[in-house]
C-alpha atoms as a PDB file:
ATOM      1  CA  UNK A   1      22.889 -41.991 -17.724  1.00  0.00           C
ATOM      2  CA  UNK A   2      21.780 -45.042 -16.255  1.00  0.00           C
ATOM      3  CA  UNK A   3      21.719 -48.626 -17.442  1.00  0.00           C
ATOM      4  CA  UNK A   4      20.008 -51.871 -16.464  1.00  0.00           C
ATOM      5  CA  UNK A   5      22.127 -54.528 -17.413  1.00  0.00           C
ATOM      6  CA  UNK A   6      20.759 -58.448 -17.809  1.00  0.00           C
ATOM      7  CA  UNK A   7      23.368 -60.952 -19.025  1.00  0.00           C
ATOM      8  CA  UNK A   8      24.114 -59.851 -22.561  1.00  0.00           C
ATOM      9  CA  UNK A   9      21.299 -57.056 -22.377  1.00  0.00           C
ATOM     10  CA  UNK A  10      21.998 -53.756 -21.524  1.00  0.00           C
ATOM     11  CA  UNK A  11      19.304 -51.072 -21.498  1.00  0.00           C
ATOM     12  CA  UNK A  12      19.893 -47.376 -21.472  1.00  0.00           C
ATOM     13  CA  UNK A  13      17.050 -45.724 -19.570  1.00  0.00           C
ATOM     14  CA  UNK A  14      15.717 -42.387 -18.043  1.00  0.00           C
ATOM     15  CA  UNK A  15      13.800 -41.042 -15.063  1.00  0.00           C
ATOM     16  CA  UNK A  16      12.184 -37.624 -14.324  1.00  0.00           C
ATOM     17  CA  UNK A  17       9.582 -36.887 -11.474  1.00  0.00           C
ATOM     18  CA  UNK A  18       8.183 -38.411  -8.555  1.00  0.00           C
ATOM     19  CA  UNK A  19       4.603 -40.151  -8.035  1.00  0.00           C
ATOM     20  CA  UNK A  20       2.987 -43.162  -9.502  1.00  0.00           C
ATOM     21  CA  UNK A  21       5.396 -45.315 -12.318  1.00  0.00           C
ATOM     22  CA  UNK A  22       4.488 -44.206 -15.777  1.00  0.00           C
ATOM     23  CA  UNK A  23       6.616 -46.250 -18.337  1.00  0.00           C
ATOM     24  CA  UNK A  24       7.131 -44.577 -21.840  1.00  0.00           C
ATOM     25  CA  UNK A  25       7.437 -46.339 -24.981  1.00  0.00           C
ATOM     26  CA  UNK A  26       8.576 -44.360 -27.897  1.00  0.00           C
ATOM     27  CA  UNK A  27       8.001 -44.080 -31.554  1.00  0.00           C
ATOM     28  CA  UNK A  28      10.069 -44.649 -34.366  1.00  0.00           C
ATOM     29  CA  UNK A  29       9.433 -49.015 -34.893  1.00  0.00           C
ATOM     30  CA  UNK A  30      12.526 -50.698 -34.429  1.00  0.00           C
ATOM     31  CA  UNK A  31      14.806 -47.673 -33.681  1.00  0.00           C
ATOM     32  CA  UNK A  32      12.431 -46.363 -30.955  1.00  0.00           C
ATOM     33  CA  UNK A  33      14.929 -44.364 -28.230  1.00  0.00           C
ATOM     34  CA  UNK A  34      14.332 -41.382 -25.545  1.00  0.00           C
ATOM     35  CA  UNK A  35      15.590 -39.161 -28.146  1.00  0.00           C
ATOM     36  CA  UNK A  36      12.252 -39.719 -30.351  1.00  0.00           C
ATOM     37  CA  UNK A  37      10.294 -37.861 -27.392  1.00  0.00           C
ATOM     38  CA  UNK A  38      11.989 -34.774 -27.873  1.00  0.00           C
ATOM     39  CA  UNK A  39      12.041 -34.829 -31.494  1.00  0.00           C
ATOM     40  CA  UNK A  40       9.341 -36.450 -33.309  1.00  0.00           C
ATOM     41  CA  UNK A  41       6.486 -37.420 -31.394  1.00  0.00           C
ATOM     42  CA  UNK A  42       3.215 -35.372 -31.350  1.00  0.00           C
ATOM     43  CA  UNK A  43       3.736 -34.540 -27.454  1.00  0.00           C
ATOM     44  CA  UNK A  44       6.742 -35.224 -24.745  1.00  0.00           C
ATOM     45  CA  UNK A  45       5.044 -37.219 -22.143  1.00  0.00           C
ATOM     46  CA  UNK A  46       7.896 -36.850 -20.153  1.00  0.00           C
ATOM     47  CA  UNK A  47       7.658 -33.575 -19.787  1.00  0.00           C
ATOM     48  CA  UNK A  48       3.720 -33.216 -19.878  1.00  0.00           C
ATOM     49  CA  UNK A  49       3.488 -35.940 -17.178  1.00  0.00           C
ATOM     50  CA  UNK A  50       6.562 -35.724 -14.998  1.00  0.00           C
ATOM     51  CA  UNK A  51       4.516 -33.215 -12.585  1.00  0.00           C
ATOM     52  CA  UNK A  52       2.362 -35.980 -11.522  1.00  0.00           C
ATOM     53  CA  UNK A  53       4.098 -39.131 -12.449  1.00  0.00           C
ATOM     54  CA  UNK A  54       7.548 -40.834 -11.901  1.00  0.00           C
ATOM     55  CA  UNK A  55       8.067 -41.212 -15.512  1.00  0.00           C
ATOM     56  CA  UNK A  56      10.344 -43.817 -17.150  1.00  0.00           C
ATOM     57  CA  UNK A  57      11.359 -43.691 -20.571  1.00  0.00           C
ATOM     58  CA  UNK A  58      14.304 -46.333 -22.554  1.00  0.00           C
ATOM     59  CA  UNK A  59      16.041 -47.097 -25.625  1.00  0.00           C
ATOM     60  CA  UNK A  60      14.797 -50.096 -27.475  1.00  0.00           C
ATOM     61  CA  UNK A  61      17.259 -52.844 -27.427  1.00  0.00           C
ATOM     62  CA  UNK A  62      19.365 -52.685 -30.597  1.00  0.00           C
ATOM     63  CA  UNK A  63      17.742 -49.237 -31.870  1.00  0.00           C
ATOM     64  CA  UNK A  64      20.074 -47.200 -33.989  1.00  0.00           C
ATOM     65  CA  UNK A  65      21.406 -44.466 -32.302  1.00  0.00           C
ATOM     66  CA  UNK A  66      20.159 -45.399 -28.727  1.00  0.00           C
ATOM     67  CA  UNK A  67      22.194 -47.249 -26.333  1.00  0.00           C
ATOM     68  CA  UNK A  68      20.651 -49.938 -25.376  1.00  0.00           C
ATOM     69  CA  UNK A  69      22.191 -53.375 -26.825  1.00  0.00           C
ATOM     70  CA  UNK A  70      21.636 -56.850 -26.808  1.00  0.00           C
ATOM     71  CA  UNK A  71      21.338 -60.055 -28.799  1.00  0.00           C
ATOM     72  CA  UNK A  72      18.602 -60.683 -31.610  1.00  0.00           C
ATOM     73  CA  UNK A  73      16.049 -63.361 -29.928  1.00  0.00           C
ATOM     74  CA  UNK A  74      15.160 -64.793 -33.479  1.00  0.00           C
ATOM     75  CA  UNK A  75      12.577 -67.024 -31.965  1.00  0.00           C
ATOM     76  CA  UNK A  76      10.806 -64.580 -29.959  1.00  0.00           C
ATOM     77  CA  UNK A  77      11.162 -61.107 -30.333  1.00  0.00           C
ATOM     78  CA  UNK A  78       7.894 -59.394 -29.149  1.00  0.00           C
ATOM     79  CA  UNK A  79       8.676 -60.969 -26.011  1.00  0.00           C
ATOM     80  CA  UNK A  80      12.136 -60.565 -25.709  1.00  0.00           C
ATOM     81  CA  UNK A  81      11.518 -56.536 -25.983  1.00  0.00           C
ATOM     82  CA  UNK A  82       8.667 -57.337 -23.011  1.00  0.00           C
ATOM     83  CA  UNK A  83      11.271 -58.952 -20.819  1.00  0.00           C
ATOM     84  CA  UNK A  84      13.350 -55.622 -20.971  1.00  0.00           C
ATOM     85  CA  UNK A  85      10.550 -53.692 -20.192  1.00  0.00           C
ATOM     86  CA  UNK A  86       9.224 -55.438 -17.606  1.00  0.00           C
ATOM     87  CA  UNK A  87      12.713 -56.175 -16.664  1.00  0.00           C
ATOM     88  CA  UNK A  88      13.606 -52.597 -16.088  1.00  0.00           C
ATOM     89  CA  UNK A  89      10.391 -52.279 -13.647  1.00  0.00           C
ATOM     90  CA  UNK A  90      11.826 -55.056 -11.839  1.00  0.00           C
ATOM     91  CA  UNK A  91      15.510 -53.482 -10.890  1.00  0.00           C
ATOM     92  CA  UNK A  92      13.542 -50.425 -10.371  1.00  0.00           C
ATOM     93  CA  UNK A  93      11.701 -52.299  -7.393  1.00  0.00           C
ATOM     94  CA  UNK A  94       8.574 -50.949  -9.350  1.00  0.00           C
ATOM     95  CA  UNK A  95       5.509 -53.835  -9.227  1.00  0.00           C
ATOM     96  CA  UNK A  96       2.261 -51.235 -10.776  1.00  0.00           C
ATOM     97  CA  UNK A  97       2.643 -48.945 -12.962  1.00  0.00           C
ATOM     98  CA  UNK A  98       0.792 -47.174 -15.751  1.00  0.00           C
ATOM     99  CA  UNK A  99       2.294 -47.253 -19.470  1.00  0.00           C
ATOM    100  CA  UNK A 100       1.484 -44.844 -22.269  1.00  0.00           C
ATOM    101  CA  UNK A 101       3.418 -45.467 -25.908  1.00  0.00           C
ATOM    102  CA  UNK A 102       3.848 -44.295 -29.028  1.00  0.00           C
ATOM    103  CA  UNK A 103       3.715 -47.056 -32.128  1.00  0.00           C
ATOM    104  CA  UNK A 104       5.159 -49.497 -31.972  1.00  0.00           C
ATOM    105  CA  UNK A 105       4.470 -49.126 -28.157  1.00  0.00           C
ATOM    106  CA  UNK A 106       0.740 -50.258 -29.017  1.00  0.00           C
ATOM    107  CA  UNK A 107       1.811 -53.992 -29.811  1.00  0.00           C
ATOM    108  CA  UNK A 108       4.050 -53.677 -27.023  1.00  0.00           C
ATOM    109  CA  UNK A 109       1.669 -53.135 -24.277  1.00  0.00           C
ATOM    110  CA  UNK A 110      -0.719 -55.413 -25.998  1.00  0.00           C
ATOM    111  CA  UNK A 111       2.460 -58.085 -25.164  1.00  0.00           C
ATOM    112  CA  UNK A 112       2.441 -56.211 -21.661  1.00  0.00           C
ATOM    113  CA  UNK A 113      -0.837 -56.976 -20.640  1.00  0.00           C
ATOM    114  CA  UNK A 114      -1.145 -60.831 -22.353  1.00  0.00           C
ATOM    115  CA  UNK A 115       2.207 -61.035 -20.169  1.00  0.00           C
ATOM    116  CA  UNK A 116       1.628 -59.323 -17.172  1.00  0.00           C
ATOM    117  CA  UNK A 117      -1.660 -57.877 -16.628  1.00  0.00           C
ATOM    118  CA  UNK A 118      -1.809 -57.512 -12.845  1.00  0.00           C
ATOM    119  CA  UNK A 119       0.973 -55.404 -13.338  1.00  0.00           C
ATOM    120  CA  UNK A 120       0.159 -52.840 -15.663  1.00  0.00           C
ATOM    121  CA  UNK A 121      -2.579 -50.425 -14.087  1.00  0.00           C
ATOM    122  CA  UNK A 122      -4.068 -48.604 -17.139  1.00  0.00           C
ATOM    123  CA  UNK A 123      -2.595 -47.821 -20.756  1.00  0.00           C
ATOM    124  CA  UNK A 124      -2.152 -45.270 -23.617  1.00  0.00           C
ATOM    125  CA  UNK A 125      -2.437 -45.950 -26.857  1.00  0.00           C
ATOM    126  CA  UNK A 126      -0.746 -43.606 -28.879  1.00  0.00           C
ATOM    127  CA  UNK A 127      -1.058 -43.192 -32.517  1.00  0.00           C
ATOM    128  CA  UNK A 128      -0.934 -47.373 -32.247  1.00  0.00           C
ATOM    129  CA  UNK A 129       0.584 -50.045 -35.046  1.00  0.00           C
ATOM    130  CA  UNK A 130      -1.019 -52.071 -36.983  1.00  0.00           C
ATOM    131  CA  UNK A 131      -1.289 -54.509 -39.445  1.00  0.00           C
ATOM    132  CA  UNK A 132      -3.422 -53.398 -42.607  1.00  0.00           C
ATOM    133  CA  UNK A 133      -4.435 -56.549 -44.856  1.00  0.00           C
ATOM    134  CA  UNK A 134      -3.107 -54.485 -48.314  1.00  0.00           C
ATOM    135  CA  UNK A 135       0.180 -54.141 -46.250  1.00  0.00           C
ATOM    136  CA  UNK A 136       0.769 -57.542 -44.937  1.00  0.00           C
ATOM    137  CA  UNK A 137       4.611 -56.836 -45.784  1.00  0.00           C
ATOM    138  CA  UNK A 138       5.272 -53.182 -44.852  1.00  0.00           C
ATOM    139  CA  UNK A 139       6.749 -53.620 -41.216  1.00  0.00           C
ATOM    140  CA  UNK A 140       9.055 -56.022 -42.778  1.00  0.00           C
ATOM    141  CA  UNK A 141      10.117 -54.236 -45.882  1.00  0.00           C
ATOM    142  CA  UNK A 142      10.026 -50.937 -43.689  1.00  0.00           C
ATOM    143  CA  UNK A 143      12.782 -52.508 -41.697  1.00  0.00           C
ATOM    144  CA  UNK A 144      15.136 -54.331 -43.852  1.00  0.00           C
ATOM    145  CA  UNK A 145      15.927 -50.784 -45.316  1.00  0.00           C
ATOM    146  CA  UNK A 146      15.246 -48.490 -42.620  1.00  0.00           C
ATOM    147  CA  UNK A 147      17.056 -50.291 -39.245  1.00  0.00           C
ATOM    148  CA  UNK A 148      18.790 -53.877 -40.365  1.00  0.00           C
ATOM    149  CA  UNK A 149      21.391 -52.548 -42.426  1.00  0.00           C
ATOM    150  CA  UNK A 150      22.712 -49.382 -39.895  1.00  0.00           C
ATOM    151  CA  UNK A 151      22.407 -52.548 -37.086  1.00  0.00           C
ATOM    152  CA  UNK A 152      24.617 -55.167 -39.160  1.00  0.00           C
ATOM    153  CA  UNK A 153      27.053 -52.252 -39.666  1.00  0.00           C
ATOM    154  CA  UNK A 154      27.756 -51.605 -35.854  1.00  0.00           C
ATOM    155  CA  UNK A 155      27.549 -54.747 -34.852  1.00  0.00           C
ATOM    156  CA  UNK A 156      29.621 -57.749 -36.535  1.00  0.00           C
ATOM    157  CA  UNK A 157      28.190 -60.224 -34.289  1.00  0.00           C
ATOM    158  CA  UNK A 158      24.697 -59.630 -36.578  1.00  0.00           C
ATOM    159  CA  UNK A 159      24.179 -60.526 -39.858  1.00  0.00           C
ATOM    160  CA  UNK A 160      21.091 -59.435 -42.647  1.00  0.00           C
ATOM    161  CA  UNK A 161      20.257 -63.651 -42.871  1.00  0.00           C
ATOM    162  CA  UNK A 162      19.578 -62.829 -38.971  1.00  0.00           C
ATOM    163  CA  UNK A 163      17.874 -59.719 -39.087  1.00  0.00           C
ATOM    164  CA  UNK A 164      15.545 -60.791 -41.909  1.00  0.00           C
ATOM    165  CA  UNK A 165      14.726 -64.317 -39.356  1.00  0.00           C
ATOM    166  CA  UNK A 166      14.278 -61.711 -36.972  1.00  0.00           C
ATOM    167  CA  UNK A 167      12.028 -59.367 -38.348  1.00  0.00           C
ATOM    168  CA  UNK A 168       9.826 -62.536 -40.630  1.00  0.00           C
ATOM    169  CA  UNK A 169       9.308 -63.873 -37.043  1.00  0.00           C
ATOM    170  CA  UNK A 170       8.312 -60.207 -35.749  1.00  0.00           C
ATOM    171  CA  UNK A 171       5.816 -59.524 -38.507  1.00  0.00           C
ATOM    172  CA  UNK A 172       5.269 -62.183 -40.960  1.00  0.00           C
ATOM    173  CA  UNK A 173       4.432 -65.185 -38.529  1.00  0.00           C
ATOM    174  CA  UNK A 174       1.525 -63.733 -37.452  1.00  0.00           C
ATOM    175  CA  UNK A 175       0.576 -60.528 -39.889  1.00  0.00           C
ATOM    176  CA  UNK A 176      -2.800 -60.198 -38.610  1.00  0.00           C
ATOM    177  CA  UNK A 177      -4.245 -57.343 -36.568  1.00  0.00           C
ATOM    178  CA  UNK A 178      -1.546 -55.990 -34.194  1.00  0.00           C
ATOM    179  CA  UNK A 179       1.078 -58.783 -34.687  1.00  0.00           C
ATOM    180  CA  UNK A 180       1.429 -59.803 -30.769  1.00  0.00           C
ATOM    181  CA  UNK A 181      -2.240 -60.762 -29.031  1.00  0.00           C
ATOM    182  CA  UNK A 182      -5.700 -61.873 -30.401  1.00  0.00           C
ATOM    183  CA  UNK A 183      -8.766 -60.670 -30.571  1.00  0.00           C
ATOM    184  CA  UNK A 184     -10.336 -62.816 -27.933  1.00  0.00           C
ATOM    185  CA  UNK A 185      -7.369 -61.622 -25.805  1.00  0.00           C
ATOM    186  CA  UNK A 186      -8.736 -57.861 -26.150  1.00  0.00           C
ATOM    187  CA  UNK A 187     -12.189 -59.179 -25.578  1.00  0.00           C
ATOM    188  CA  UNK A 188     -11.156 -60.411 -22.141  1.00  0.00           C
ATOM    189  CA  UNK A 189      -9.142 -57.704 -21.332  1.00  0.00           C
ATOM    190  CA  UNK A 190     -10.241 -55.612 -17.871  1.00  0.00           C
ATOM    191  CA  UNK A 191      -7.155 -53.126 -17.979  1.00  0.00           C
ATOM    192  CA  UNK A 192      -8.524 -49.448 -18.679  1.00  0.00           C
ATOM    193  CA  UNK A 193      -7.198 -48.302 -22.110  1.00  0.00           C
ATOM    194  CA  UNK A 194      -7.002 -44.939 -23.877  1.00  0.00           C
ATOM    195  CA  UNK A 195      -6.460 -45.174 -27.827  1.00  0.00           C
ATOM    196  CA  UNK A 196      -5.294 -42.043 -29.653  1.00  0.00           C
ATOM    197  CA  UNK A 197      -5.870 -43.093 -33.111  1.00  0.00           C
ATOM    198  CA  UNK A 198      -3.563 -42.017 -36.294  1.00  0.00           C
ATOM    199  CA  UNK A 199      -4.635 -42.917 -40.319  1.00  0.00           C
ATOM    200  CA  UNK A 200      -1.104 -43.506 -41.935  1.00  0.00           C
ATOM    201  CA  UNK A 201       0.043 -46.849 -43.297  1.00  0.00           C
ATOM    202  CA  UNK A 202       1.641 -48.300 -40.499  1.00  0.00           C
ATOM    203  CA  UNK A 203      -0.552 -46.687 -37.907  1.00  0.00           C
ATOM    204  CA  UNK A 204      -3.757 -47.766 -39.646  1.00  0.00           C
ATOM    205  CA  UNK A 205      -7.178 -46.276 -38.041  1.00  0.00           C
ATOM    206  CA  UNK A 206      -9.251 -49.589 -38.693  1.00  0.00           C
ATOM    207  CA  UNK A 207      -7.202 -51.310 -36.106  1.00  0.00           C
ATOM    208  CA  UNK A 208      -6.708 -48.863 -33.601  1.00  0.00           C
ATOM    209  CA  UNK A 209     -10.842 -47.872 -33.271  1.00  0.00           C
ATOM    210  CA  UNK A 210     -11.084 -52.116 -33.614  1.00  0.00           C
ATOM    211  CA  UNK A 211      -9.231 -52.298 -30.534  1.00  0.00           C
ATOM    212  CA  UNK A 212     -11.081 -49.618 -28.750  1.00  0.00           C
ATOM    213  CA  UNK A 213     -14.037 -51.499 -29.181  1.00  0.00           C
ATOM    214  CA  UNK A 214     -13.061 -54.923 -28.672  1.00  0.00           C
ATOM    215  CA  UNK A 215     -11.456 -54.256 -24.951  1.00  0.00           C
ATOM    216  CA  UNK A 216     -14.063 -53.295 -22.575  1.00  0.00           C
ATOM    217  CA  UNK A 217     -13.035 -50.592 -20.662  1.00  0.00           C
ATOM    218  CA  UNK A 218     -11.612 -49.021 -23.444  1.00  0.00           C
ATOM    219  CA  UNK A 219     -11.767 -45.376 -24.651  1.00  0.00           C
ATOM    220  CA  UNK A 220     -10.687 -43.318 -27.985  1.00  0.00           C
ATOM    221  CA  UNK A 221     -10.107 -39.783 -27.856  1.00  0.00           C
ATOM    222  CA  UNK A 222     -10.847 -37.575 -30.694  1.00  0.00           C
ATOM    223  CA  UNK A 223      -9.612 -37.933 -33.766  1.00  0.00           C
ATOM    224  CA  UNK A 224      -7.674 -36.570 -35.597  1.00  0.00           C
ATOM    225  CA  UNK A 225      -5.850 -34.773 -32.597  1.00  0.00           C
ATOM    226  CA  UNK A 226      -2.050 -34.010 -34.127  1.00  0.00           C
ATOM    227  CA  UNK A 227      -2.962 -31.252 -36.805  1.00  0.00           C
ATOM    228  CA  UNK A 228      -2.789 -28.158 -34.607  1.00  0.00           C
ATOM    229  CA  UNK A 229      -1.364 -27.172 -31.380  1.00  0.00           C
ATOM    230  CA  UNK A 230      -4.743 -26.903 -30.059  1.00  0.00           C
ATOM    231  CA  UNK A 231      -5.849 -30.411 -30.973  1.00  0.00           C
ATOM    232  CA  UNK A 232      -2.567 -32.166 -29.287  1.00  0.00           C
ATOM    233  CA  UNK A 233      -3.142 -29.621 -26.194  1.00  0.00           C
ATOM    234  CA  UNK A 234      -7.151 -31.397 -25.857  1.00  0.00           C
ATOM    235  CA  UNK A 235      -5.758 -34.804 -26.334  1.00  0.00           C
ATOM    236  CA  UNK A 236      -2.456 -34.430 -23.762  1.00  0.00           C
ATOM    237  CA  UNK A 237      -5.411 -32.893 -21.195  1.00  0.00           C
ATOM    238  CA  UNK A 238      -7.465 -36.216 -22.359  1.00  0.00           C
ATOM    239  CA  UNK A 239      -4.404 -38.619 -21.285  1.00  0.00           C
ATOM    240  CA  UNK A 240      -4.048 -36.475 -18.238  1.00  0.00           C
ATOM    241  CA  UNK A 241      -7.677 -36.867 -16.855  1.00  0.00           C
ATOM    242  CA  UNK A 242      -7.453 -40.038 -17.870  1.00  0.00           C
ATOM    243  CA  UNK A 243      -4.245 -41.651 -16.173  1.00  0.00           C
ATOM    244  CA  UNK A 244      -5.803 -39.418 -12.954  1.00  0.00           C
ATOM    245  CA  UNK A 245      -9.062 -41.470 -13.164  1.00  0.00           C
ATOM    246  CA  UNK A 246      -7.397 -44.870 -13.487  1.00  0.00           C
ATOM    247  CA  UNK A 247      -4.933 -44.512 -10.462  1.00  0.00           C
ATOM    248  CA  UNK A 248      -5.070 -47.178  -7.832  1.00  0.00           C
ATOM    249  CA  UNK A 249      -7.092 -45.930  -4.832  1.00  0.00           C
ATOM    250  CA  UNK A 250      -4.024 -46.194  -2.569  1.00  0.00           C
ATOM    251  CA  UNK A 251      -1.864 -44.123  -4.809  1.00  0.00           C
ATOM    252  CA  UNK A 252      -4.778 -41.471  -5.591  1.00  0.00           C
ATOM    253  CA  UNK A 253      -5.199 -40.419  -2.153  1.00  0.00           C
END
């Protein structure tokens, strides 16, 4: 199991296949981890993908039950999570690469390409988070029950006065939209994206078809696409065609 480790951050990540760099961000918010791949999400890229694609999939710093660790960057952290990421294509010698996530993986890459957009060659927007306006609070709340408290257990050095800083910074600073980039970001944005969007209350459908058409080389598959085997089978062949379309030139042929 290998790690990447960066002064106090260590990051638990996974590899399988050869090709182009696909990075994989999981599900599951705060506690997102490799595990969630196998388990809960609608489709295992890692497995659909790792045919064509060097795939690359981590634990979220300080998710419960993954093994990645670190310390709580009160004052920043959407961008502290970034710096792993893009950290972990660094010691990996990777400079392109492609990045499809689940969730909480839609703010992320949003991050990603305000961050680093020569760097990330074309995205996947799966079942994407989102701010709804009659839910300003729900991120937070969500996480004060659901990951602080299994956190401040394991890890003395953290405290719940910390993790509520923490997670008011994350999602009550800036409550609007998809918490990490603005509109007029998306407007100027020339990365190709794919957005698979969900309807549930922290996946809301408003903002995931708002950022597919906002960003102009966007694209939305259909919807909704997780209620059969058949429907997840079209929208995995959908991701497929369109990570093949988006490949650089040099890396297509």
């Amino acid at each position: 199991m290998p790690f990447y480790e960066k002064g106090d951050v260590r990051i638990h990540y996974e590899e399988a296949g050869s090709g182009l760099p696909l990075l994989v961000i999981s599900g599951g918010g705060l506690n997102s981890k490799i595990a969630y791949l196998t388990g809960k999400a609608p489709f295992n890229p890692i497995e659909e993908l790792k045919g064509e694609y060097r795939v690359i999939a981590m634990d979220l710093r300080n998710a419960n039950g993954g093994q990645s660790s670190g310390p709580l960057e009160i004052d920043r952290p959407w961008d502290a999570y970034v710096d792993d990421q893009l950290g972990l294509m660094d010691h990996l010698g990777i400079a392109e690469f492609m990045v499809l996530g689940f969730c909480i993986g839609g703010p992320f890459i949003w991050n990603m390409l305000q961050r680093a957009p020569r760097r990330v060659v074309a995205a996947v927007l799966a079942q994407p988070s989102g701010s709804r306006p009659e839910k300003r609070d729900l991120f937070y709340n969500n996480n004060m029950k659901g990951w602080a408290p299994t956190l401040c257990a394991a890890r003395p050095d953290i405290t719940m006065a910390m993790a509520d800083a923490f997670l008011k910074t994350m999602y009550c600073s800036n409550p609007d939209f998809v918490f990490t980039v603005t509109r007029d970001l998306m407007r100027d944005c020339r990365t190709p994206i794919l957005v698979l969007p969900d309807d549930t209350p922290s996946h809301p459908y408003a903002v995931a078809m708002e950022t597919a058409r906002l960003a102009p080389n966007a694209e939305v598959s259909l919807y909704p696409w997780k209620e059969t085997p058949e429907q997840i089978a079209q929208a995995v062949r959908h991701v497929r065609d369109f990570l093949r379309a988006h490949q650089p030139v040099a890396a297509a042929h």
